[in-house]
N, C-alpha and C. Protein backbone atom coordinates (compact mmCIF):
# COMPACT_ATOMS: atom_id res chain seq x y z
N UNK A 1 104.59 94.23 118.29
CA UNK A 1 105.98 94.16 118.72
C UNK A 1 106.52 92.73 118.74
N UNK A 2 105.44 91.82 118.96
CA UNK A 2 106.21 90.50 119.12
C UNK A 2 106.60 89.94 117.74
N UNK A 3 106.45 90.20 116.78
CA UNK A 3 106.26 89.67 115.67
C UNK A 3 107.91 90.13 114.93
N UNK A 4 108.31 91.28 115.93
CA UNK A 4 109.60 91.53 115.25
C UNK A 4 110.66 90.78 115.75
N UNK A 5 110.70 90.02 117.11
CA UNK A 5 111.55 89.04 117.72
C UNK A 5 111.99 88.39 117.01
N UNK A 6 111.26 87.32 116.19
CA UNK A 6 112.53 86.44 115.62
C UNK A 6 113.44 86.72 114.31
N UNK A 7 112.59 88.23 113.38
CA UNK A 7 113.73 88.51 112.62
C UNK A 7 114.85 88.88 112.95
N UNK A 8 115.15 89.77 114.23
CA UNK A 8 116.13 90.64 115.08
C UNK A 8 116.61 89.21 115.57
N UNK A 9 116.48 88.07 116.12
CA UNK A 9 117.25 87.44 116.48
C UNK A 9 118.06 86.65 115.11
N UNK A 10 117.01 86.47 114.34
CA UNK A 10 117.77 85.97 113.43
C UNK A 10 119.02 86.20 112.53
N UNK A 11 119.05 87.92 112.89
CA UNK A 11 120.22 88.68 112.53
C UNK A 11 121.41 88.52 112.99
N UNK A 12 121.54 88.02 114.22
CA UNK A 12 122.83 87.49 115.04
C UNK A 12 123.40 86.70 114.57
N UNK A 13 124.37 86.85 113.75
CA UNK A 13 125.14 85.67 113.14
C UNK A 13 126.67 86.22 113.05
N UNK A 14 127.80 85.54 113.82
CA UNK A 14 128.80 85.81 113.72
C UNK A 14 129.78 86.17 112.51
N UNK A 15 128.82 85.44 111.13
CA UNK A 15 128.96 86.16 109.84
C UNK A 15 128.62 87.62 109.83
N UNK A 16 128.35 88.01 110.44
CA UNK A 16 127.76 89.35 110.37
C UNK A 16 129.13 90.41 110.66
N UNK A 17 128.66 91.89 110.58
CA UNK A 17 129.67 92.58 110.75
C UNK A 17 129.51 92.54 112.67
N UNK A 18 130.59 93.69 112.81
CA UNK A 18 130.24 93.87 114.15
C UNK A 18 128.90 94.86 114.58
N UNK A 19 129.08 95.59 113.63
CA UNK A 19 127.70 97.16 113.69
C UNK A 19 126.61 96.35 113.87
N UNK A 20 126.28 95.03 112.63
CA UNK A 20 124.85 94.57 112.54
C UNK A 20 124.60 94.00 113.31
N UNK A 21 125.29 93.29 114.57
CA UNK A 21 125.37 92.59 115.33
C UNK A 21 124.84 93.49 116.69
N UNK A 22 125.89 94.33 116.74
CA UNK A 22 125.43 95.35 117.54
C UNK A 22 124.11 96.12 117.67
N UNK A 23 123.71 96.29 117.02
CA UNK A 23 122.35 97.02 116.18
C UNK A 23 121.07 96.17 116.43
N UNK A 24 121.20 94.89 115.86
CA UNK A 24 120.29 93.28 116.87
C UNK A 24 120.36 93.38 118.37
N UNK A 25 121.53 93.38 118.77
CA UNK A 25 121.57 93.34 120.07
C UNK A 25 120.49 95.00 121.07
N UNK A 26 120.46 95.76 120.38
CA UNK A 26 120.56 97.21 120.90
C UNK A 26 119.01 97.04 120.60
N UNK A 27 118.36 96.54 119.59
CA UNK A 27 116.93 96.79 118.91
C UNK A 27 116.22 95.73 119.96
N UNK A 28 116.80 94.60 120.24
CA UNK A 28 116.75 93.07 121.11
C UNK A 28 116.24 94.37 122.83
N UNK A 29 117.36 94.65 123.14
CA UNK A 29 117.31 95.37 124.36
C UNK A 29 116.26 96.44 124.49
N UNK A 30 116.04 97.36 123.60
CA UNK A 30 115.10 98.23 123.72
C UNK A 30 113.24 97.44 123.70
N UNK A 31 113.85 96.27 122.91
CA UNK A 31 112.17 95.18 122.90
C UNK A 31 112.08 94.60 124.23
N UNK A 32 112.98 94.30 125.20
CA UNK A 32 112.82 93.59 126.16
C UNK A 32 112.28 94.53 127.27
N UNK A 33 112.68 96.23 127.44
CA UNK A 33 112.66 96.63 127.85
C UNK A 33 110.74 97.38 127.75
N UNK A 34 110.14 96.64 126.83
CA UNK A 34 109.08 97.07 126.27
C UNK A 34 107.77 96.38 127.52
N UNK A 35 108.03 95.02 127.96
CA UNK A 35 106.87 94.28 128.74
C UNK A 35 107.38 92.88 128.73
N UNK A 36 107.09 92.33 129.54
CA UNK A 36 107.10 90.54 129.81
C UNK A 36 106.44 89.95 128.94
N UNK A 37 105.60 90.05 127.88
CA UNK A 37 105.40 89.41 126.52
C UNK A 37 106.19 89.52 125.91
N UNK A 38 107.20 90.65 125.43
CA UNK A 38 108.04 90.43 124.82
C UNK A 38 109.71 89.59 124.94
N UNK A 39 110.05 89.98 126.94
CA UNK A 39 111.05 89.39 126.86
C UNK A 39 110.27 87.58 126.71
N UNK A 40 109.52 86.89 127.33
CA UNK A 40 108.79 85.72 127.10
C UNK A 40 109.18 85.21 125.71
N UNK A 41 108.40 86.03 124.34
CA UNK A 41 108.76 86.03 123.31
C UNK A 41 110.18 86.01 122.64
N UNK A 42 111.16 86.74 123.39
CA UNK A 42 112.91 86.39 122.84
C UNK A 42 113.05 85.50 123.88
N UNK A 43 112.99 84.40 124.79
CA UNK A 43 113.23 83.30 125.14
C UNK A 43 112.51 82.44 124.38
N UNK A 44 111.36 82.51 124.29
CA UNK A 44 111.05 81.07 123.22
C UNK A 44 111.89 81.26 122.09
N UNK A 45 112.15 82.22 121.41
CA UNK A 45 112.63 81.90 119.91
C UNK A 45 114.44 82.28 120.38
N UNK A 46 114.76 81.41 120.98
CA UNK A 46 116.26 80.89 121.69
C UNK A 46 117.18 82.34 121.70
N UNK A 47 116.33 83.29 122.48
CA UNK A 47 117.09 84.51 122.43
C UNK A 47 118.54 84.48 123.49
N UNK A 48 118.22 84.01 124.30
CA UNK A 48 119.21 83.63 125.73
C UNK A 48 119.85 83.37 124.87
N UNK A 49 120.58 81.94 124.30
CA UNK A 49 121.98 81.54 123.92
C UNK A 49 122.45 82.47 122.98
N UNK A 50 121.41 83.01 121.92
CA UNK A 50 121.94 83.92 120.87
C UNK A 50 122.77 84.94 121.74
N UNK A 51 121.76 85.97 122.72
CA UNK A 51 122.59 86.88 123.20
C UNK A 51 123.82 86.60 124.25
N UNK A 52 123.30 85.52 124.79
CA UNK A 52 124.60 84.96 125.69
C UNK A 52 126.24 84.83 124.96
N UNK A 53 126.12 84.31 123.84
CA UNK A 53 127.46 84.07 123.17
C UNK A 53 128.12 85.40 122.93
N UNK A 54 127.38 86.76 122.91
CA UNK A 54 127.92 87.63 122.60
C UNK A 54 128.41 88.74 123.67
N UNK A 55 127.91 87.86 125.07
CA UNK A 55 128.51 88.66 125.88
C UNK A 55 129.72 87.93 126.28
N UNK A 56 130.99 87.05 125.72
CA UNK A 56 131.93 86.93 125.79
C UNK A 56 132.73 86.87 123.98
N UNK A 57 132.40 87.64 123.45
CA UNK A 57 133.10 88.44 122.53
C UNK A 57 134.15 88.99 122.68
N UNK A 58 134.62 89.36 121.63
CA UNK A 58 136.45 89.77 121.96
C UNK A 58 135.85 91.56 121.68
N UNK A 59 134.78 91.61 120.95
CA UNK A 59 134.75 93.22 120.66
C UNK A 59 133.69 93.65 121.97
N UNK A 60 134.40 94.86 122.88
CA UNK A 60 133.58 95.25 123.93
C UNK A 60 132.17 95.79 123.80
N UNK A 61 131.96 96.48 122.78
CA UNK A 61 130.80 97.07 122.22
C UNK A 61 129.80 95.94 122.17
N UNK A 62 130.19 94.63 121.57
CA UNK A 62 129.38 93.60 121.22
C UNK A 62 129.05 92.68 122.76
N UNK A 63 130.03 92.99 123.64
CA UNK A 63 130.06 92.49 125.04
C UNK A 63 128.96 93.90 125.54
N UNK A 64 128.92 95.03 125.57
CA UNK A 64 128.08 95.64 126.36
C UNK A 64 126.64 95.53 125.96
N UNK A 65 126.81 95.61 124.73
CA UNK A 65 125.50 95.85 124.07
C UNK A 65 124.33 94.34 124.67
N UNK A 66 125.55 93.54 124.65
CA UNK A 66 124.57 91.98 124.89
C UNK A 66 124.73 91.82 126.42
N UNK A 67 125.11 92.12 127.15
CA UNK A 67 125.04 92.65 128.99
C UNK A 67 123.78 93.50 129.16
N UNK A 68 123.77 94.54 128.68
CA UNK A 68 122.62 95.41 128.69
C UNK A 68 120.84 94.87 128.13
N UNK A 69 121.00 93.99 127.62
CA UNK A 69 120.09 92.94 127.24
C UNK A 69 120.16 92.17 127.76
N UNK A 70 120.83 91.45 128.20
CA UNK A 70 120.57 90.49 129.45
C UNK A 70 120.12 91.36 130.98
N UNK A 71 120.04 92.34 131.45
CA UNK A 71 119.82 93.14 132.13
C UNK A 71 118.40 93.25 131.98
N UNK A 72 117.88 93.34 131.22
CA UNK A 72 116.66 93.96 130.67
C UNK A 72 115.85 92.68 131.02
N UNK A 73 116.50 91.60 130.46
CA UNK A 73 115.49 90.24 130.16
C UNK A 73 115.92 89.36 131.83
N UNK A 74 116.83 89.68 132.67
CA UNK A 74 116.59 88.98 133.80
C UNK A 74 115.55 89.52 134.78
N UNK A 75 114.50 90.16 134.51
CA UNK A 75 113.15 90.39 135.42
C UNK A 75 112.80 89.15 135.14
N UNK A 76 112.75 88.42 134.04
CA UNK A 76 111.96 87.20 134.19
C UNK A 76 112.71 85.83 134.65
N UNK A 77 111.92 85.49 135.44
CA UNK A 77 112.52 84.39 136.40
C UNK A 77 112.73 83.18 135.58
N UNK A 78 112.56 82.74 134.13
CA UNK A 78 113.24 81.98 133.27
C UNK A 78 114.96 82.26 133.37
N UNK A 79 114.98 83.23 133.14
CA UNK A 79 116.24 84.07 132.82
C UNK A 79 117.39 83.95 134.11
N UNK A 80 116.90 84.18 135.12
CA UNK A 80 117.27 84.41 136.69
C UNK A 80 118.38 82.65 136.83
N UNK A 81 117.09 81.75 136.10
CA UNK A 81 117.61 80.62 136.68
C UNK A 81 118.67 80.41 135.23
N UNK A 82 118.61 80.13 134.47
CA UNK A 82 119.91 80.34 133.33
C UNK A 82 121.01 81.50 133.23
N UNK A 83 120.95 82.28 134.27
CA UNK A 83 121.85 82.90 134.43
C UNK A 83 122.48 82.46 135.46
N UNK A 84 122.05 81.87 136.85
CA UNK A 84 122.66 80.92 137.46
C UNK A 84 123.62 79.73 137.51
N UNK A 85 122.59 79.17 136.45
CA UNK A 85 123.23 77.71 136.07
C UNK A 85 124.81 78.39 135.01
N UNK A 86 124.85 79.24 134.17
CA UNK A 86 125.82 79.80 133.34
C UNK A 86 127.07 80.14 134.57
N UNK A 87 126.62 80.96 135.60
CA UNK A 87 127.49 81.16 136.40
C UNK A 87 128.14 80.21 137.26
N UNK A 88 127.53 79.26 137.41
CA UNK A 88 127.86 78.42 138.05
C UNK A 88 128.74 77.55 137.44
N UNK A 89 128.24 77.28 136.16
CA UNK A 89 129.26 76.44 135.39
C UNK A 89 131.01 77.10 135.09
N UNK A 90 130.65 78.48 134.97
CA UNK A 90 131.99 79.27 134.95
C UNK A 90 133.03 79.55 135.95
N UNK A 91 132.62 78.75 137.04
CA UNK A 91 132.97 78.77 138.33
C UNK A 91 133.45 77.79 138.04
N UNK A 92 132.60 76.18 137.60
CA UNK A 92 133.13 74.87 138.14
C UNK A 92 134.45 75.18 136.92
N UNK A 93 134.69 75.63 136.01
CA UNK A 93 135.69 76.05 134.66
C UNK A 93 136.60 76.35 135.89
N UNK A 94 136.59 77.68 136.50
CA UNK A 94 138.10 77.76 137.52
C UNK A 94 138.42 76.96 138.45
N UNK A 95 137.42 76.15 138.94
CA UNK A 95 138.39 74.84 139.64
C UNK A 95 139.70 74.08 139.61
């Protein structure tokens, strides 16, 4: 299973359609949801920012799909604290 991480991330490319995008994201989520080697494995190979950018998308599908993966991958306490620091920064933005 780990070995499929960085092609699926590598698929995320805003060149992409919206489906294929979606489809990475959805294949991403069902891997995370697999064991803590794997989410481990989509943080080293820079899965966070990939999926992060796509949960402020203009297409909602591409916003749920990458929410629902971040869901999956915040059991791990890498994740916990970069989801912090993200929120936090979006806060100091409405100041």
């Amino acid at each position: 299973m780990l070995e499929l991480v960085r092609p699926i991330i590598k698929l995320l490319k805003v060149e992409h359609t919206a489906l294929e995008n979606f489809e990475a994201l959805m294949a991403l989520t069902n891997l995370a949801s697999i064991g803590e080697n794997v989410r481990k494995r989509i943080l080293k190979e820079d899965g966070f920012s990939n999926i992060e950018q796509y949960m402020f998308e203009e297409h909602p599908m591409l916003q749920r799909a990458a929410t629902e993966c971040m869901c999956n991958l915040v059991i791990q306490d890498q994740v916990r604290y970069l989801v912090l620091i993200v929120m936090c920064y979006l806060l100091f933005l409405r100041l």
